[in-house]
Protein backbone atom coordinates (compact mmCIF):
# COMPACT_ATOMS: atom_id res chain seq x y z
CA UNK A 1 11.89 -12.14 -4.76
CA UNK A 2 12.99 -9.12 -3.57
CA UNK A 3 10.51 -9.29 -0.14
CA UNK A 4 12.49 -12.75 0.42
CA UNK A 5 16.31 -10.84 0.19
CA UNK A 6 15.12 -7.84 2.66
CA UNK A 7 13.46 -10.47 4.48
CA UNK A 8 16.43 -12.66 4.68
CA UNK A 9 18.88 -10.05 4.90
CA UNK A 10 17.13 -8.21 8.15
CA UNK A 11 17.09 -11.69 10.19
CA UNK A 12 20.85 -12.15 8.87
CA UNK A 13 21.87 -8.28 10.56
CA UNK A 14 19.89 -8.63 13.82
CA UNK A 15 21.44 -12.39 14.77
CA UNK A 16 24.57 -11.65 12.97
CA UNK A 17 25.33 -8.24 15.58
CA UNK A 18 23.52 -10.46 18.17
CA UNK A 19 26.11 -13.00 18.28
CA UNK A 20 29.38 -10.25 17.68
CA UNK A 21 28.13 -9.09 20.67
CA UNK A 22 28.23 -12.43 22.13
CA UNK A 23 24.86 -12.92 22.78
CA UNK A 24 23.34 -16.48 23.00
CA UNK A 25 20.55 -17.26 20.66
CA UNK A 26 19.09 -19.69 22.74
CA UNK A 27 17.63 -17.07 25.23
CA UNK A 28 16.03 -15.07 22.31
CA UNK A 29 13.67 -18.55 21.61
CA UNK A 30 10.91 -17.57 23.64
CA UNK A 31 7.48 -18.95 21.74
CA UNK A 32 5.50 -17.75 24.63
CA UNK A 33 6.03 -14.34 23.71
CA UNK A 34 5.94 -14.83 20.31
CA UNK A 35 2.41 -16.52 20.95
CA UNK A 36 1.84 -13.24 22.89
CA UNK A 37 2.24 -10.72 20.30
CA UNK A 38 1.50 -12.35 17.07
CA UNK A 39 -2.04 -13.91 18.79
CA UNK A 40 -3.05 -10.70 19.88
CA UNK A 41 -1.85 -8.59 16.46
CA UNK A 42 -4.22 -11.18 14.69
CA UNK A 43 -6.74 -11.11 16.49
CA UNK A 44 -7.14 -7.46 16.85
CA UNK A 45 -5.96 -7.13 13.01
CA UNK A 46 -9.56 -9.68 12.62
CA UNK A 47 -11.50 -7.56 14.97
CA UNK A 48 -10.68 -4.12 13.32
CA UNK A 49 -11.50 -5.29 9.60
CA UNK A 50 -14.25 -6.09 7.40
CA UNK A 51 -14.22 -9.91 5.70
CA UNK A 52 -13.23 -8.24 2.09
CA UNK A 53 -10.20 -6.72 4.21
CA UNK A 54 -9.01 -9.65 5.57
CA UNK A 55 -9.33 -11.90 2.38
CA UNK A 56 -7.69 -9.26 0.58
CA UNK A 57 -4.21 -8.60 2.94
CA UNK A 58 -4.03 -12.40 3.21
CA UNK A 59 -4.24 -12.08 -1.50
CA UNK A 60 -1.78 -9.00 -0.63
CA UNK A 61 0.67 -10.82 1.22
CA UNK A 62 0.83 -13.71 -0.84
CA UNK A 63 1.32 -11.13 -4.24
CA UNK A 64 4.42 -10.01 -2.20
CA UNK A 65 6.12 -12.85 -3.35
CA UNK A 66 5.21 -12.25 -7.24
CA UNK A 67 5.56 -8.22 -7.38
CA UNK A 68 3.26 -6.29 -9.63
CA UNK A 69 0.55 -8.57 -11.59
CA UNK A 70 1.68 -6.49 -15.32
CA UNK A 71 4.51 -6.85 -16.98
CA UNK A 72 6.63 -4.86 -19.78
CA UNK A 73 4.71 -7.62 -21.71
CA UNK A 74 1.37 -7.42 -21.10
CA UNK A 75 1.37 -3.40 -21.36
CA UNK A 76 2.62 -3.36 -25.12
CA UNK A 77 0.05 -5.63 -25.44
CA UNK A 78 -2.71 -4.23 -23.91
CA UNK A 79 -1.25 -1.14 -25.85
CA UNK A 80 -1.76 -3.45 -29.03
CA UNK A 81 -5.41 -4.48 -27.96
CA UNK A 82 -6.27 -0.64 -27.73
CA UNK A 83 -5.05 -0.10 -31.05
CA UNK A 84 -6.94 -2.73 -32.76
CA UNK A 85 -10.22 -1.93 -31.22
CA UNK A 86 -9.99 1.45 -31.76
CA UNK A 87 -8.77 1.06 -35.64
CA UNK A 88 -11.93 -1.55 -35.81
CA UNK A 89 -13.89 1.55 -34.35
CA UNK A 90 -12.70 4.13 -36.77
CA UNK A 91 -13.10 2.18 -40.21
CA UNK A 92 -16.42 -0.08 -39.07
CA UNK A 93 -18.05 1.68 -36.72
CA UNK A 94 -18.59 1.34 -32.74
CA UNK A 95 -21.66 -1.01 -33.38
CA UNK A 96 -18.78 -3.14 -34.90
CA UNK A 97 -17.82 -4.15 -31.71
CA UNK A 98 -21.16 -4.70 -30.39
CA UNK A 99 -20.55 -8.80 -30.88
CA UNK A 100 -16.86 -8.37 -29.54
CA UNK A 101 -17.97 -6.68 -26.38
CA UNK A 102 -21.13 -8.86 -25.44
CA UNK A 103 -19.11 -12.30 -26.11
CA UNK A 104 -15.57 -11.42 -25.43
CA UNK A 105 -14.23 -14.98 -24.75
CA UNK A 106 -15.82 -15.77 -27.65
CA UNK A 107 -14.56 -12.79 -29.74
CA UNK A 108 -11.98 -13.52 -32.16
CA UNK A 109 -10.66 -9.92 -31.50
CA UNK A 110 -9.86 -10.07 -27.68
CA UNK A 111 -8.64 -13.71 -28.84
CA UNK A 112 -5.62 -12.09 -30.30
CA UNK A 113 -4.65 -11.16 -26.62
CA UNK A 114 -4.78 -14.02 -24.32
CA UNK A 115 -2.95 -11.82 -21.25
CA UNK A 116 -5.36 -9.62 -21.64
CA UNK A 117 -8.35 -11.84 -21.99
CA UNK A 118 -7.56 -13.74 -19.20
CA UNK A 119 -7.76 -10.68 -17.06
CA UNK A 120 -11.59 -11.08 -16.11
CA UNK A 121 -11.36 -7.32 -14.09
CA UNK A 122 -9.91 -5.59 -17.32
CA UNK A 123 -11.83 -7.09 -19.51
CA UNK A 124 -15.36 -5.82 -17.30
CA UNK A 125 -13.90 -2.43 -17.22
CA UNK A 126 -12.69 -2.25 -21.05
CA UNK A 127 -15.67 -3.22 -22.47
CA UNK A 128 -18.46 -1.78 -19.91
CA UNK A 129 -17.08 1.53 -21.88
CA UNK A 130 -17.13 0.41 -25.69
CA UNK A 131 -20.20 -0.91 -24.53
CA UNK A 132 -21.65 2.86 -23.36
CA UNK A 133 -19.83 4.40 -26.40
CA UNK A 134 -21.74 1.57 -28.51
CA UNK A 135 -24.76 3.36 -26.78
CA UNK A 136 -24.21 6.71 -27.91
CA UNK A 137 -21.61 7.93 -25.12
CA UNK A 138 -19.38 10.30 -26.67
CA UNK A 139 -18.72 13.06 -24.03
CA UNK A 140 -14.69 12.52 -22.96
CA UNK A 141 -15.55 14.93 -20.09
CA UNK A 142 -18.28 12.74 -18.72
CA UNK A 143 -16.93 9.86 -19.48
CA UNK A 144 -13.49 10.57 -17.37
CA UNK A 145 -15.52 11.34 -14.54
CA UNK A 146 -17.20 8.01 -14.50
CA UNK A 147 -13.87 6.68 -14.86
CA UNK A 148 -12.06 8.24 -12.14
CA UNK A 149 -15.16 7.72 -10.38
CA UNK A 150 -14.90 3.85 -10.44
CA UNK A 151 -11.00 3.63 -10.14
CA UNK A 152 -11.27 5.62 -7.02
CA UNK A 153 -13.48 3.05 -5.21
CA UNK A 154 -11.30 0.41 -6.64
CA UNK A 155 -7.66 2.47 -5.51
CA UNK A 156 -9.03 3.09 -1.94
CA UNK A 157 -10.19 -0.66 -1.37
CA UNK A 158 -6.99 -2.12 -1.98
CA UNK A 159 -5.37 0.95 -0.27
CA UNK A 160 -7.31 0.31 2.72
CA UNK A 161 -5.84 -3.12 2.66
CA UNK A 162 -2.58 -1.72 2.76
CA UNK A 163 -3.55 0.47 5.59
CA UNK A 164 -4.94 -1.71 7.87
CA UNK A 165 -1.98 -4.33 7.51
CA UNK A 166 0.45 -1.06 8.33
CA UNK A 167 -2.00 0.22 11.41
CA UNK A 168 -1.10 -3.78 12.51
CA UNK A 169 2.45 -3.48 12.27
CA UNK A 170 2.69 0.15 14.08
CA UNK A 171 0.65 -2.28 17.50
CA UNK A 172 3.39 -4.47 17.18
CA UNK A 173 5.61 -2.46 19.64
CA UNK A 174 2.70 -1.92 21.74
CA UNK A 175 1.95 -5.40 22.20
CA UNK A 176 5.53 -6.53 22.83
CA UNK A 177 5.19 -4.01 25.87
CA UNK A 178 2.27 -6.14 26.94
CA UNK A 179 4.59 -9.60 26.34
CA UNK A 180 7.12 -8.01 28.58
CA UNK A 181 5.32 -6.69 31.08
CA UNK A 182 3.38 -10.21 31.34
CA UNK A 183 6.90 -11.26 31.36
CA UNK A 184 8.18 -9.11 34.59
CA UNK A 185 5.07 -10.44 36.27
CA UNK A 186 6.12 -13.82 36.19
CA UNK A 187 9.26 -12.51 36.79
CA UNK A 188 8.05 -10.87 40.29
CA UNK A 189 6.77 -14.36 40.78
CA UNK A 190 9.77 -15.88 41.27
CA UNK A 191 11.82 -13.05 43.20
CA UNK A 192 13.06 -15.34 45.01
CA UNK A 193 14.95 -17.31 42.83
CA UNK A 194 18.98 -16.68 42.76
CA UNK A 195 20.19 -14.01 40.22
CA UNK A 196 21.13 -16.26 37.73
CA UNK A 197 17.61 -17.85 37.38
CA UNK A 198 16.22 -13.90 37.60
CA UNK A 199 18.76 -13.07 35.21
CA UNK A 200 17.06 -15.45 32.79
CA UNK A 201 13.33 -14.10 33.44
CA UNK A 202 13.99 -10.85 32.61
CA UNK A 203 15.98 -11.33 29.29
CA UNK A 204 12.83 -13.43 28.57
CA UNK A 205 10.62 -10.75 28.83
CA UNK A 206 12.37 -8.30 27.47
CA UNK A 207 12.49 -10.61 24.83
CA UNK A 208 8.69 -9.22 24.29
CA UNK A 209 9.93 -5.99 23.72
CA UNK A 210 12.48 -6.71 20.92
CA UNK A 211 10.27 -9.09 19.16
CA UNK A 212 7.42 -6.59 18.58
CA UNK A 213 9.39 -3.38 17.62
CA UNK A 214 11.78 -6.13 15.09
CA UNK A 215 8.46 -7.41 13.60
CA UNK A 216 7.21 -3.88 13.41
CA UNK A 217 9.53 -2.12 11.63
CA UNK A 218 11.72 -5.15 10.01
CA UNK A 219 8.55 -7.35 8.47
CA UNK A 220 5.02 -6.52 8.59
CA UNK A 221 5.55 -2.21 8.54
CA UNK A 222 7.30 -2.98 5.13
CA UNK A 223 5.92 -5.25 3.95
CA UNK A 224 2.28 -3.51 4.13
CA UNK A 225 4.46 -0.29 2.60
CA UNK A 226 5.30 -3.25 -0.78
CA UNK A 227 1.58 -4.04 -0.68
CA UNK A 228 0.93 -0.54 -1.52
CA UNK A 229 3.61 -0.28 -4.25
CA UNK A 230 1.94 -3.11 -6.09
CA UNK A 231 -1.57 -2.50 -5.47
CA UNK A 232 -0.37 1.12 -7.35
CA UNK A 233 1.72 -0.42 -10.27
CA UNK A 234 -1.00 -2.91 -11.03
CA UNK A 235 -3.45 0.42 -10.71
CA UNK A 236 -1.82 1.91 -13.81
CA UNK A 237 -2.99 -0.69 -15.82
CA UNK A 238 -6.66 0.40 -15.75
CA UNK A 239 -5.50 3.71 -16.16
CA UNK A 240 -3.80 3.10 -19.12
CA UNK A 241 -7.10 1.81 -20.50
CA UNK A 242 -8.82 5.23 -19.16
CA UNK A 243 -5.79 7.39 -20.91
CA UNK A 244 -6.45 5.13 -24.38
CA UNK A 245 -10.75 5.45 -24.18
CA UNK A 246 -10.55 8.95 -23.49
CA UNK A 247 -8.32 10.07 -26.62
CA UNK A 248 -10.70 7.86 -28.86
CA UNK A 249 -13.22 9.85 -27.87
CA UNK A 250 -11.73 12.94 -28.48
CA UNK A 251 -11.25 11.83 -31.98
CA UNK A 252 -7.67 10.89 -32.50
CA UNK A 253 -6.55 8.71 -34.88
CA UNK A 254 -5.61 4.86 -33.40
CA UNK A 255 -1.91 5.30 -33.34
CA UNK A 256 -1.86 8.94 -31.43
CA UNK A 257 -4.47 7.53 -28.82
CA UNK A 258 -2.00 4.38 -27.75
CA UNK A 259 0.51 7.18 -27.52
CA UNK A 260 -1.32 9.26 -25.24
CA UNK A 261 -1.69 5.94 -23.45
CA UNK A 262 1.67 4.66 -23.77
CA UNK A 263 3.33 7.70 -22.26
CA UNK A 264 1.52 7.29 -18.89
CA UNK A 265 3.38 4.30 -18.41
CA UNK A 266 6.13 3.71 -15.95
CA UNK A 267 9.47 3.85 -17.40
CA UNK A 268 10.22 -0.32 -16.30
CA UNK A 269 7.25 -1.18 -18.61
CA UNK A 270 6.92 1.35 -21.30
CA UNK A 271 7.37 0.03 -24.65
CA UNK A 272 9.37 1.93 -26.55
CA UNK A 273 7.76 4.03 -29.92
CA UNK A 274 9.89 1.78 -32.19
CA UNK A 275 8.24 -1.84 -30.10
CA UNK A 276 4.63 -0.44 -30.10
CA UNK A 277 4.87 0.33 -33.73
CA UNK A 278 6.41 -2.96 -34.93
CA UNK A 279 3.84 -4.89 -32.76
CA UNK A 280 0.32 -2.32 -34.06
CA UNK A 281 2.34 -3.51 -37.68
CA UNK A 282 2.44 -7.18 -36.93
CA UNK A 283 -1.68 -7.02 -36.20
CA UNK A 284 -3.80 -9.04 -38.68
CA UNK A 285 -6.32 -6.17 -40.61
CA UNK A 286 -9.54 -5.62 -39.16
């Protein structure tokens, strides 16, 4: 929502001090420029990137619209999920969860938490570690590094996206140099047209100009800047699973290891103590 407001509110500045000036918006409707820039930014955006890049910015660009995938919501109740696994673990056993963690669609424990569940690329990374702790895995040290290992790969893909949708936006002024120089050609064309009809060729191409550093550093610059703010936020998520794992291994008890976990939160979707401990309360007994 808030992409759409900036958005809508940088258009509304640029034509609204346009026209106090007096300018005429029909001379700044040039498509051929437009077709200029934008054709080559994409194409050069396609030639610089990998498939997995390009999928991913056009994913990115259409999250814009949404914001960050995890809610205040579905953090207390991951924070919930954590504590009912790892109260399961403590009074059963890890090899308790062996069924859980092999079948977890199936599993009436993950059942319990359908945001969570539904999350195929938290529910990999959950249990691929109850599973090695199932195993015998029981070195926090070693098992952080593994972690931060795999989150890493993960935080530097989608930070890549990011990247390579910014390095995009900072060609944008270059390019509109190229629309307006293409411009002054056919400008030099037609020298010998009276001033008024010269007049018009040049605003055209300098059109070029003001179209690439606008789109630059009014659109795609931040919006590839949001990407990257999301792509973090929804980062945290995994990492509160990480913070959780680790202080189960370590031996706290189930409430002091969703703690640990719920105190690396942001502060827009921390659950308070008082909401974490009414919902851990409101969990059927394993």
């Amino acid at each position: 929502m808030f992409i759409i407001i900036g958005t809508l509110f940088v258009i509304s500045c640029v034509i609204g001090g346009y026209l106090m000036l007096g300018g005429h918006l029909a001379v700044l409707y040039q498509p051929a420029e437009l077709v200029i820039i934008g054709g080559c930014a994409i194409g050069a955006f396609i030639t610089a990137n990998n498939k997995e890049t390009i999928l991913g910015s056009i994913s990115g660009l259409r999250g814009l619209l949404k914001g960050p995938k995890y809610k205040a919501d579905q953090y207390l109740e991951l924070l919930t999920l954590q504590y009912q696994v790892f109260r399961m673990a403590k009074f059963k056993g890890m090899l308790s969860l062996e069924s859980h963690i092999e079948n977890p669609e199936e599993s009436e424990l993950f059942q319990q938490f359908p945001d969570f569940l539904a999350d195929h690329r938290a529910v990999e990374f959950f249990c691929d570690y109850l599973r090695l702790m199932t195993l015998g895995t029981d070195n926090p040290i070693e098992v952080e590094a593994i972690i931060d290992a795999e989150l890493s790969v993960s935080h530097e893909h989608n930070h890549g996206i990011a990247h390579a949708v910014n390095t995009m936006a900072e060609g944008l002024p270059g390019l509109g140099i190229v629309a307006a120089v293409l411009g002054v050609i056919h400008t030099m064309g037609s020298i010998t047209e009276p001033p008024e009809v010269l007049g018009h060729l040049i605003g055209a191409a300098l059109v070029g100009t003001f179209l690439g550093v606008l789109l630059c550093y009014g659109f795609v610059g931040p919006m590839a800047t949001a990407m990257k703010g999301i792509y973090d936020a929804d980062h945290n998520y995994l990492v509160c699973l990480k913070i959780g794992i680790l202080a189960h291994l370590q031996g706290y008890a189930p409430s002091v290891s969703i703690e640990f976990a719920r105190k690396a939160l942001a502060l827009n979707v921390r659950p308070s103590f008082a909401e974490l401990e009414d919902a851990t309360a409101a969990l059927a007994p394993v």
